[in-house]
Protein backbone atom coordinates (compact mmCIF):
# COMPACT_ATOMS: atom_id res chain seq x y z
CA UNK A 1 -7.22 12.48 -36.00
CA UNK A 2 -7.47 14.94 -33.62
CA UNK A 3 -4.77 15.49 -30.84
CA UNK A 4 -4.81 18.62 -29.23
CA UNK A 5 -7.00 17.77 -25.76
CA UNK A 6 -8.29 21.26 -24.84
CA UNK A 7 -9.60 21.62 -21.25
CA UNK A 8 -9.58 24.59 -18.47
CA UNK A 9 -6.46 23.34 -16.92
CA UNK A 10 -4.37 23.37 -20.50
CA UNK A 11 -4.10 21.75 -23.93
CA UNK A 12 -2.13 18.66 -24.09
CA UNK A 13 -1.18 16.49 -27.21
CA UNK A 14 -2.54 12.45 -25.88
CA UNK A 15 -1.90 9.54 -28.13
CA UNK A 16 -3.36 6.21 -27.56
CA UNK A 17 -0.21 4.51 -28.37
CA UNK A 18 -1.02 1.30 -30.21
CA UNK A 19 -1.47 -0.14 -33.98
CA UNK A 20 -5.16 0.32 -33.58
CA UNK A 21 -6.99 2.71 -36.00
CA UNK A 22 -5.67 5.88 -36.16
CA UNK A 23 -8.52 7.97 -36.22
CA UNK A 24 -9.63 6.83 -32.71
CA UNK A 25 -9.02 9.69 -29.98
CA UNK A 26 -6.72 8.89 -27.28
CA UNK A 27 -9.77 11.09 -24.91
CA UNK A 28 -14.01 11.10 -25.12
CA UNK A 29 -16.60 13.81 -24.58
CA UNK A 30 -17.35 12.04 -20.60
CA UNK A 31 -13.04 13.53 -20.05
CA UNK A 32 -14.18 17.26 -21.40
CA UNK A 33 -17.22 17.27 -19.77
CA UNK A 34 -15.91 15.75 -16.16
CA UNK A 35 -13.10 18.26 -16.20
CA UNK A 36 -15.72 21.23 -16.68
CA UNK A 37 -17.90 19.66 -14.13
CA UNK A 38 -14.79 20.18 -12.03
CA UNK A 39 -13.64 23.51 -12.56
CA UNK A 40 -17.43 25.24 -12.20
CA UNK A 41 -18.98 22.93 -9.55
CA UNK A 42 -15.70 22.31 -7.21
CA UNK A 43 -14.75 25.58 -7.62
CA UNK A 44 -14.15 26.14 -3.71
CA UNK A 45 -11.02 23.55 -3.84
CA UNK A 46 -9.69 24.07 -7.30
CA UNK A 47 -7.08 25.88 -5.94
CA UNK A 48 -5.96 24.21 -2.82
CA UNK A 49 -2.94 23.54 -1.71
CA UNK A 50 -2.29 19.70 -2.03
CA UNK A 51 -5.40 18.50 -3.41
CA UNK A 52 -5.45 14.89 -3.39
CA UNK A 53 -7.31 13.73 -6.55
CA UNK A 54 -7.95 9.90 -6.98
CA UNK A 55 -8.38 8.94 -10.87
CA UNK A 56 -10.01 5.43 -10.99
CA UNK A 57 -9.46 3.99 -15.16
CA UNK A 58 -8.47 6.27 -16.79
CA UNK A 59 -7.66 5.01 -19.87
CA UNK A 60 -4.86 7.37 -21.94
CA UNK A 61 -4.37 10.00 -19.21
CA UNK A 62 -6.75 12.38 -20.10
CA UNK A 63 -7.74 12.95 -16.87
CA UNK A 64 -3.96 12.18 -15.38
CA UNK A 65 -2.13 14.82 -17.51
CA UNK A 66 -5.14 17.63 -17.27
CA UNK A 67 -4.56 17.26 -12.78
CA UNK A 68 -0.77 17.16 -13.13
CA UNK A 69 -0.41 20.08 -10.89
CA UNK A 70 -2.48 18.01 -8.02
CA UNK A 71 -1.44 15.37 -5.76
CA UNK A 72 -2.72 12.69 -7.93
CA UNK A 73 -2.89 8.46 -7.79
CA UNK A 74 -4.03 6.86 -10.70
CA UNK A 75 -5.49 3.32 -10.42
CA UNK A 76 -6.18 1.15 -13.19
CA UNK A 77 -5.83 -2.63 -14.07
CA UNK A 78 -4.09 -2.54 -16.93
CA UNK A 79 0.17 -2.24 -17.08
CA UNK A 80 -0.49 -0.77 -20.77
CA UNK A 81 -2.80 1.89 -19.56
CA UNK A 82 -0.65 2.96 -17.03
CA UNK A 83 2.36 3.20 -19.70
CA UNK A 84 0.22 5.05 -22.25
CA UNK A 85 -0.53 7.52 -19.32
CA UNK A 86 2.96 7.63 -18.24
CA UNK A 87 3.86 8.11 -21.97
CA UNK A 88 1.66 11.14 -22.23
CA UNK A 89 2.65 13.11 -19.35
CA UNK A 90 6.77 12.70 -20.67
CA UNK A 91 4.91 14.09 -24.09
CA UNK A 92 3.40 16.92 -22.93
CA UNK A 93 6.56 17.81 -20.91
CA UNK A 94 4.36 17.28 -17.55
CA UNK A 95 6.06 16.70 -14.17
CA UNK A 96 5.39 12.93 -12.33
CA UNK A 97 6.15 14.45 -9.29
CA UNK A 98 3.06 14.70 -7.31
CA UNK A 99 1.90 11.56 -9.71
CA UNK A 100 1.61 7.50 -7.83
CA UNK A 101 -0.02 4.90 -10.07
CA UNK A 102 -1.56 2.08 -8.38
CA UNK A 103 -2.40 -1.25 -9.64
CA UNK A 104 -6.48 -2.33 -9.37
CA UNK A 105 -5.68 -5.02 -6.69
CA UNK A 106 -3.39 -2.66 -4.48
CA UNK A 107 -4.30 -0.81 -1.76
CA UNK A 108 -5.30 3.08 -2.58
CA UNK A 109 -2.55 5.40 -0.98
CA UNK A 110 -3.54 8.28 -1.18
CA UNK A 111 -6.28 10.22 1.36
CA UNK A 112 -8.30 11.86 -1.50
CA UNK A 113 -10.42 15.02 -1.70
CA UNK A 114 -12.55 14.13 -4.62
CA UNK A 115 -12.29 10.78 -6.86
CA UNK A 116 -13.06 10.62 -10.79
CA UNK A 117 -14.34 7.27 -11.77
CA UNK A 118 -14.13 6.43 -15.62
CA UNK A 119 -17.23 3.89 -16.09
CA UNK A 120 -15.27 0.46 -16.99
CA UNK A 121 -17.40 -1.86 -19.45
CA UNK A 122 -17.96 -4.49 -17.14
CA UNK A 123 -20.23 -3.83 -14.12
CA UNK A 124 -18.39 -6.33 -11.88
CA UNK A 125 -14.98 -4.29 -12.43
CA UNK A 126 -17.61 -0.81 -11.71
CA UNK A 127 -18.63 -3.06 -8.52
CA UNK A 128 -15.23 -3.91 -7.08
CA UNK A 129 -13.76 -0.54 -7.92
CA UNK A 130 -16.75 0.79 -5.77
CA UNK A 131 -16.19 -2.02 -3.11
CA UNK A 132 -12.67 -0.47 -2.73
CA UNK A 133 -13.63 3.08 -2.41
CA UNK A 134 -16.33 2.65 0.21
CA UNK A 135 -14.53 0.17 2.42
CA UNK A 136 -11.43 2.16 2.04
CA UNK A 137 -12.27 6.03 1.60
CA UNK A 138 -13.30 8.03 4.32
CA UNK A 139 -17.20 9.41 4.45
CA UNK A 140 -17.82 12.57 2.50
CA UNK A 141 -16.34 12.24 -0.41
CA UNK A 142 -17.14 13.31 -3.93
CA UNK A 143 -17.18 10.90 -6.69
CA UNK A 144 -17.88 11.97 -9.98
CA UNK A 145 -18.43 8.63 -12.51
CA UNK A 146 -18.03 9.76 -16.42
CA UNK A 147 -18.99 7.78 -19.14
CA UNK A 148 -20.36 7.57 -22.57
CA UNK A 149 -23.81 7.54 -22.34
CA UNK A 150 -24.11 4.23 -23.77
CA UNK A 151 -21.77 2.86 -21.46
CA UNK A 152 -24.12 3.96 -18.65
CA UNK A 153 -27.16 2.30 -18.05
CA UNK A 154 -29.76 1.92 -15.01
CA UNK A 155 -27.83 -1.35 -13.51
CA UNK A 156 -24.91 1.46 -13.08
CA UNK A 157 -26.43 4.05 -11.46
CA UNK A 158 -28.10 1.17 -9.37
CA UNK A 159 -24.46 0.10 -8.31
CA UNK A 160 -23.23 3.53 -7.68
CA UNK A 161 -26.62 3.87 -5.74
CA UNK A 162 -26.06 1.10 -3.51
CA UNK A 163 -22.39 1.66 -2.82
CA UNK A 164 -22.20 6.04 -2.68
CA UNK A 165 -24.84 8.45 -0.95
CA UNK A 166 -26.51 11.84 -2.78
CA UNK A 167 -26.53 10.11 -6.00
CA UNK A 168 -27.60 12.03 -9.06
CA UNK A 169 -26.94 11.89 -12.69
CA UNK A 170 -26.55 15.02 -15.17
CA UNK A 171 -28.10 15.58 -18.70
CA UNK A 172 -26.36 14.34 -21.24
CA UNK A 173 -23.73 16.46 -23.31
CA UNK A 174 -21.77 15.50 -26.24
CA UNK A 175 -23.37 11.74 -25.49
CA UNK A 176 -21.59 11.55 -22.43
CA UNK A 177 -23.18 12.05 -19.01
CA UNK A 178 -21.70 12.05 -15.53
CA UNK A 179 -22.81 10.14 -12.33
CA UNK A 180 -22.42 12.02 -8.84
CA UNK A 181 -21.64 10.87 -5.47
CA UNK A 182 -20.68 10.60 -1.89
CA UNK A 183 -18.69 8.30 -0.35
CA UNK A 184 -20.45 7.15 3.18
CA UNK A 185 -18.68 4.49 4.32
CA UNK A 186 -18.48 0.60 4.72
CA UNK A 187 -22.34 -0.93 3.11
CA UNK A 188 -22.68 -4.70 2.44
CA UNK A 189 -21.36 -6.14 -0.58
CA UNK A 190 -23.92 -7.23 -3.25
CA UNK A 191 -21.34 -9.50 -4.66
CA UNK A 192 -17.84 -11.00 -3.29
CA UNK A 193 -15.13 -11.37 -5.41
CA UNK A 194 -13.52 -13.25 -6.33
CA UNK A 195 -16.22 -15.48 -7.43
CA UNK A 196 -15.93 -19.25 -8.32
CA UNK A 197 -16.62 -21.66 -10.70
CA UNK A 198 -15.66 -25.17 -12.26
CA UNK A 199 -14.78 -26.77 -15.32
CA UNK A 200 -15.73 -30.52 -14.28
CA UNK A 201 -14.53 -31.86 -17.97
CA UNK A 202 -10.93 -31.21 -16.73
CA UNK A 203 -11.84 -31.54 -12.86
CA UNK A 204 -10.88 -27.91 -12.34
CA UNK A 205 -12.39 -25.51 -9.66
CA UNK A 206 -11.76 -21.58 -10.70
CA UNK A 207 -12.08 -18.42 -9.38
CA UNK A 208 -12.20 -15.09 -11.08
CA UNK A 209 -11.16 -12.02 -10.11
CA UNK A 210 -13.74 -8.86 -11.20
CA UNK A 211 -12.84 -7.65 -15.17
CA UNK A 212 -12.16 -10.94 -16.38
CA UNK A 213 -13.66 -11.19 -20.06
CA UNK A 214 -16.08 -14.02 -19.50
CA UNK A 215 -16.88 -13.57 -15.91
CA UNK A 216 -17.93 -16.76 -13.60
CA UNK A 217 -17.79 -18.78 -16.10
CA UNK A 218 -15.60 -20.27 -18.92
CA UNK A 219 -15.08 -18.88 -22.21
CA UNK A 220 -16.63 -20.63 -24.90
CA UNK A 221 -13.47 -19.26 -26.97
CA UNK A 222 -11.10 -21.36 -23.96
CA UNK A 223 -13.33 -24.49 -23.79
CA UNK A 224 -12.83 -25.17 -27.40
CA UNK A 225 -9.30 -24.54 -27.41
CA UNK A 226 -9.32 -26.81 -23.94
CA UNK A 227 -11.02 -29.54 -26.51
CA UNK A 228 -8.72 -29.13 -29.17
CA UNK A 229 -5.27 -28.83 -27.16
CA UNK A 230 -1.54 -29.05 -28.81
CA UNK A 231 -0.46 -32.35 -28.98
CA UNK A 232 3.03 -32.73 -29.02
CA UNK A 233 5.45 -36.09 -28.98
CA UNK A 234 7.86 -34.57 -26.76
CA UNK A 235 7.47 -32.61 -23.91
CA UNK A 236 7.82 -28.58 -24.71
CA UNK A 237 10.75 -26.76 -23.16
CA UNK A 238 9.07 -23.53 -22.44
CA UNK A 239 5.23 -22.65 -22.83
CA UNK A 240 4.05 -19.28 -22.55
CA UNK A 241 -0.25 -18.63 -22.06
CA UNK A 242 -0.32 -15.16 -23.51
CA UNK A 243 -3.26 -13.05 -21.96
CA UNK A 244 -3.95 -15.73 -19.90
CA UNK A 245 -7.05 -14.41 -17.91
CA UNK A 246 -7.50 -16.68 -15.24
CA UNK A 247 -4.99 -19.31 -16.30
CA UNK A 248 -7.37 -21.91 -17.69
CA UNK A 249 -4.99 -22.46 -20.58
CA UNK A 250 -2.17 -22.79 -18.49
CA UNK A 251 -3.42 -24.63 -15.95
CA UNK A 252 -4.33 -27.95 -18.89
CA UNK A 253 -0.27 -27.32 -20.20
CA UNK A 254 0.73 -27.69 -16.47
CA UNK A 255 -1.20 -31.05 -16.54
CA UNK A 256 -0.29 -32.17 -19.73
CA UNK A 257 3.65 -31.31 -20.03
CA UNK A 258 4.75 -31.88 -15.69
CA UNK A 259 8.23 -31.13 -16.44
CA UNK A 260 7.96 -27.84 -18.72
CA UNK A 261 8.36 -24.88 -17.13
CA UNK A 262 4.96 -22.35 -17.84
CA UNK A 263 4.90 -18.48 -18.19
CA UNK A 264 1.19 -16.89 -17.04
CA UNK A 265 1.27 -12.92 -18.71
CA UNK A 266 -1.81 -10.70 -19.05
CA UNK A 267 -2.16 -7.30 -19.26
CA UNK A 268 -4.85 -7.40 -16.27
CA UNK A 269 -3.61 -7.30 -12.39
CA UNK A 270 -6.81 -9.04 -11.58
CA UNK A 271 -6.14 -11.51 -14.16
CA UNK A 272 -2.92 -12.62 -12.94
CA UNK A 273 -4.23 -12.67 -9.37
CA UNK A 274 -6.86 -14.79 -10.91
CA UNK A 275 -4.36 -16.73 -12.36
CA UNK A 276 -2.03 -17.17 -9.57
CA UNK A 277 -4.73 -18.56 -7.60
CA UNK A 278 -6.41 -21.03 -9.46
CA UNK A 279 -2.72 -22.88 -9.65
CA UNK A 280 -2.31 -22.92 -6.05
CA UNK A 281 -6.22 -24.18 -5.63
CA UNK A 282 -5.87 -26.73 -8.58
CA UNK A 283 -2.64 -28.58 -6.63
CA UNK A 284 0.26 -26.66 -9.38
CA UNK A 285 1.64 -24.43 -6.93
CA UNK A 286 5.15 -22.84 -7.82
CA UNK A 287 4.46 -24.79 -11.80
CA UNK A 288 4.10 -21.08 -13.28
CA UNK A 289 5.94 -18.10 -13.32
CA UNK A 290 3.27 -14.92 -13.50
CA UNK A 291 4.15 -11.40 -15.33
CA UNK A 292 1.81 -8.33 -15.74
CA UNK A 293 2.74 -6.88 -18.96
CA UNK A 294 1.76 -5.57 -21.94
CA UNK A 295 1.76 -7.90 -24.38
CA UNK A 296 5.59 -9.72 -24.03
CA UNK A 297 7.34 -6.37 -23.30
CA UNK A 298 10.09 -7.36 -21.22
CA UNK A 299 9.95 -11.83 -22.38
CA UNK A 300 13.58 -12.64 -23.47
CA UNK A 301 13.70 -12.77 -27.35
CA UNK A 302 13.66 -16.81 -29.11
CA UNK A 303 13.40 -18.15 -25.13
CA UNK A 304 10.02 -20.50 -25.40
CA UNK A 305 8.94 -22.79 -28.28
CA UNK A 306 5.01 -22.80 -27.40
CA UNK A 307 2.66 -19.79 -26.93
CA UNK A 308 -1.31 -20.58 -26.37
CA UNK A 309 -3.12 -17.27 -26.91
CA UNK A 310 -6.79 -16.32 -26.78
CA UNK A 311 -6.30 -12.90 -28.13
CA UNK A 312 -9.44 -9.93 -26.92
CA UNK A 313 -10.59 -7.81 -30.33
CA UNK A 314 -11.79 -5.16 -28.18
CA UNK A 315 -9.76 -2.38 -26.95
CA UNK A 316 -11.44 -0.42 -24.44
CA UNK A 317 -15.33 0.17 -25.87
CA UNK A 318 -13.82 -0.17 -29.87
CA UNK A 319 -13.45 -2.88 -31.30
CA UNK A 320 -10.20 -3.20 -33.02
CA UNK A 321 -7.31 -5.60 -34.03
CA UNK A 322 -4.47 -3.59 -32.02
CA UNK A 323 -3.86 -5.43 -28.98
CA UNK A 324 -3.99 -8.90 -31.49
CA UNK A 325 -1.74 -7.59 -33.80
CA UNK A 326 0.86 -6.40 -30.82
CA UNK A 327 0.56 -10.24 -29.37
CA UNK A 328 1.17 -11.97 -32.65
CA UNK A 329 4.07 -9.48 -33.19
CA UNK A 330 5.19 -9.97 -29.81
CA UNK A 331 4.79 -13.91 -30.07
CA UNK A 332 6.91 -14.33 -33.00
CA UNK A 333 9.49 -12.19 -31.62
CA UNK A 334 9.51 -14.64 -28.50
CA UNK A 335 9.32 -17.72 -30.37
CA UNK A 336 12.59 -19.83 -31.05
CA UNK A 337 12.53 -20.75 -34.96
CA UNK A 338 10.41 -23.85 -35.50
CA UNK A 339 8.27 -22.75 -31.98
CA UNK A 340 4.72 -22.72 -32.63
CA UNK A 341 1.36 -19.75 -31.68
CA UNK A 342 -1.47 -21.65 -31.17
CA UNK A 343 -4.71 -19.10 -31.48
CA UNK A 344 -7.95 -19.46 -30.86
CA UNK A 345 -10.23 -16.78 -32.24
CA UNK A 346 -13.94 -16.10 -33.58
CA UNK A 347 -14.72 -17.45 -36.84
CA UNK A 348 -15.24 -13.96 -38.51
CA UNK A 349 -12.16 -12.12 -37.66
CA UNK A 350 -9.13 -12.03 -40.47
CA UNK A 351 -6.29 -13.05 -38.40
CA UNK A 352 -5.00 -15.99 -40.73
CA UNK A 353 -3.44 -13.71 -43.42
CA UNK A 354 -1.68 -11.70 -40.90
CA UNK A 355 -0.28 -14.56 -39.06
CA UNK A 356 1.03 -16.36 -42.54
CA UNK A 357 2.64 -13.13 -43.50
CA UNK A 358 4.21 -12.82 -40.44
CA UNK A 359 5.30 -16.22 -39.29
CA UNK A 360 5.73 -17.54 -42.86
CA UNK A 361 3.01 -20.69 -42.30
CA UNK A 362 -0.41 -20.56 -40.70
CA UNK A 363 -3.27 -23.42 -41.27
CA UNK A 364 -6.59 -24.03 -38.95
CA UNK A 365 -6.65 -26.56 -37.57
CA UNK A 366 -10.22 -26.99 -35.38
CA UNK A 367 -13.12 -25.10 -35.95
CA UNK A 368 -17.18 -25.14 -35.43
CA UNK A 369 -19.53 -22.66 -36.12
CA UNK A 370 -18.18 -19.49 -33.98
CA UNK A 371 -14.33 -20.62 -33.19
CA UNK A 372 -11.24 -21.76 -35.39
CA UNK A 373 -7.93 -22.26 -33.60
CA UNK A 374 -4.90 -21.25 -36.20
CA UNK A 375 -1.31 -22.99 -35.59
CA UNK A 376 1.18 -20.29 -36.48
CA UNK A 377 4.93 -21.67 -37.01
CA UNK A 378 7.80 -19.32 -37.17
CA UNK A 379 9.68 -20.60 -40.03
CA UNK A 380 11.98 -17.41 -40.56
């Protein structure tokens, strides 16, 4: 795998931090190419004084740890992101000085000079991010978009078109390509978020905040899960909905267990807005504690005895068991012995061996043509 990142501003060592496949780099060609953009086309304020710099998802802190010496803010929605990033700059020995991180749902803080805008996967996330910077940033600007070229299609330049003025894209390089443009002020949204929806089988009315993985809509992944719930004879004492999106999972324990006290976590600050809202709309306000973590960093050790997870096998644009595998891990560590991981997951992926081997018993116990769910037990 290569590490050294090699850019005009220095050469720093990034890792991506997780139990994902090794070989995957922690940077992509659309972080080489935006920081060259930057050194021979901003030229005239690469050496100011102060130079505020605005770094919208970026993923490892490729972009973070090469504009150290700025006054930077990096936003993202993810609390792992931002610790990966964080991570980085302590490895390559870089000063967090001049360096704010701000969550996606925050207000930006700083005044910047020029923004870089990593292309998310999900144009709704693109479209909020972009809601934010025009409604918020001053007129005139720069924002450079970089992205892998096939992570950038014409409904993205049609956003950035609608949203930013003097919009142009570049020739592709390396397979990525970058997207310029100007900031110019307030326009009308094309969408408002959050947006809602309902789940009438369990009289529920939703809303979801932009980057949710099944946007305006339910999962089919959380319906059947929602169809094939835990049934228990006794009320739980703790339940925990692990990457809970926008609390759908939750929200049916709430109903089902009145007395048992519910933990919402996701890595996503959108989700857990999501999530906080659709129990105050759905009459379960104060039911649910909510946490923004990675994973169950920071969930007291043998404290709950139920954990619902719908686990994502994507990380960023790769598909890969990493952020699974550090839930599971994370569940059984959380688990009291005898407490139960109830995951639902599609049919294809491998995730009953792992779970048996590390929980000591694992059977399915639904399943249809695209979805099992798996009941894990912690028996050691």
């Amino acid at each position: 795998m290569e590490k050294d990142f090699i850019t005009p501003y220095g050469t720093f060592v990034l890792k991506r931090d997780s139990d994902e496949d090794k070989t995957l780099r922690a940077w992509d060609s659309s972080d080489e190419y935006a920081l060259d953009a930057f050194q021979s086309e901003f030229s005239a304020i690469n050496n100011r004084e102060n130079l505020g710099i605005t770094i919208l998802n970026d993923s490892f802190g490729a972009l973070t740890c090469a504009f150290s010496r700025y006054c930077v803010e990096s936003v993202s929605d993810s609390f792992s992101a931002q610790s990966v990033i964080q991570s980085n700059l302590g490895l390559n020995l870089l000063s967090r000085e001049n360096i704010s991180f701000t969550s996606s749902v925050s207000v930006f803080e700083n005044k910047p000079d020029i923004i870089f805008l990593k292309i998310p996967k999900s144009n709704n996330y693109l479209e909020y991010l972009l809601q934010k910077v025009s409604s918020t940033i001053s007129s005139g600007i720069p924002v450079i978009g970089l992205g892998m070229t096939r992570n950038i299609h014409t409904s993205t330049v049609e956003l950035y078109e609608h949203y930013l003025g003097d919009v142009h894209t570049s020739l592709a390089k390396k397979k990525a390509r970058i997207i310029h443009g100007t900031t110019k002020g307030p326009v009308e949204n094309i969408v408002d978020y959050p947006v809602k929806y309902s789940v009438p089988e369990y009289k529920m009315e939703l809303i979801n905040n932009a980057n949710g993985f099944s946007f305006g809509k339910i999962d089919l992944g959380t319906m059947f899960f929602l169809e094939h719930f835990p049934r228990f004879k006794n009320q739980p004492e703790k339940v925990i909905d692990l990457g809970c999106g926008d609390g759908t999972l939750a929200l049916l324990a709430a109903d089902k267990w009145p007395e048992t006290p519910i933990l919402c976590v996701d890595d996503s600050y959108l989700a857990v807005e999501s999530a906080k809202e659709n129990f105050n709309n759905n009459g379960y306000e104060g039911r649910s504690e909510f946490n923004v973590t990675d994973c169950l960093v920071g969930i007291e050790a043998k404290s709950a005895d139920l954990i619902l997870c719908n686990p994502p096998f994507h990380e960023y644009h790769a598909v890969s068991m990493g952020t699974a595998g550090r839930m599971f891990k994370d569940a059984f560590r959380v688990l009291k012995i005898g407490g139960s991981l109830f995951v639902v997951k599609n049919k294809h992926l491998g995730y009953q061996s792992y779970l048996k081997k590390l929980f000591g018993e694992c059977k399915t116990i639904a399943g249809n043509k695209r979805y099992e769910i798996l009941k894990a037990v912690k028996i050691k």
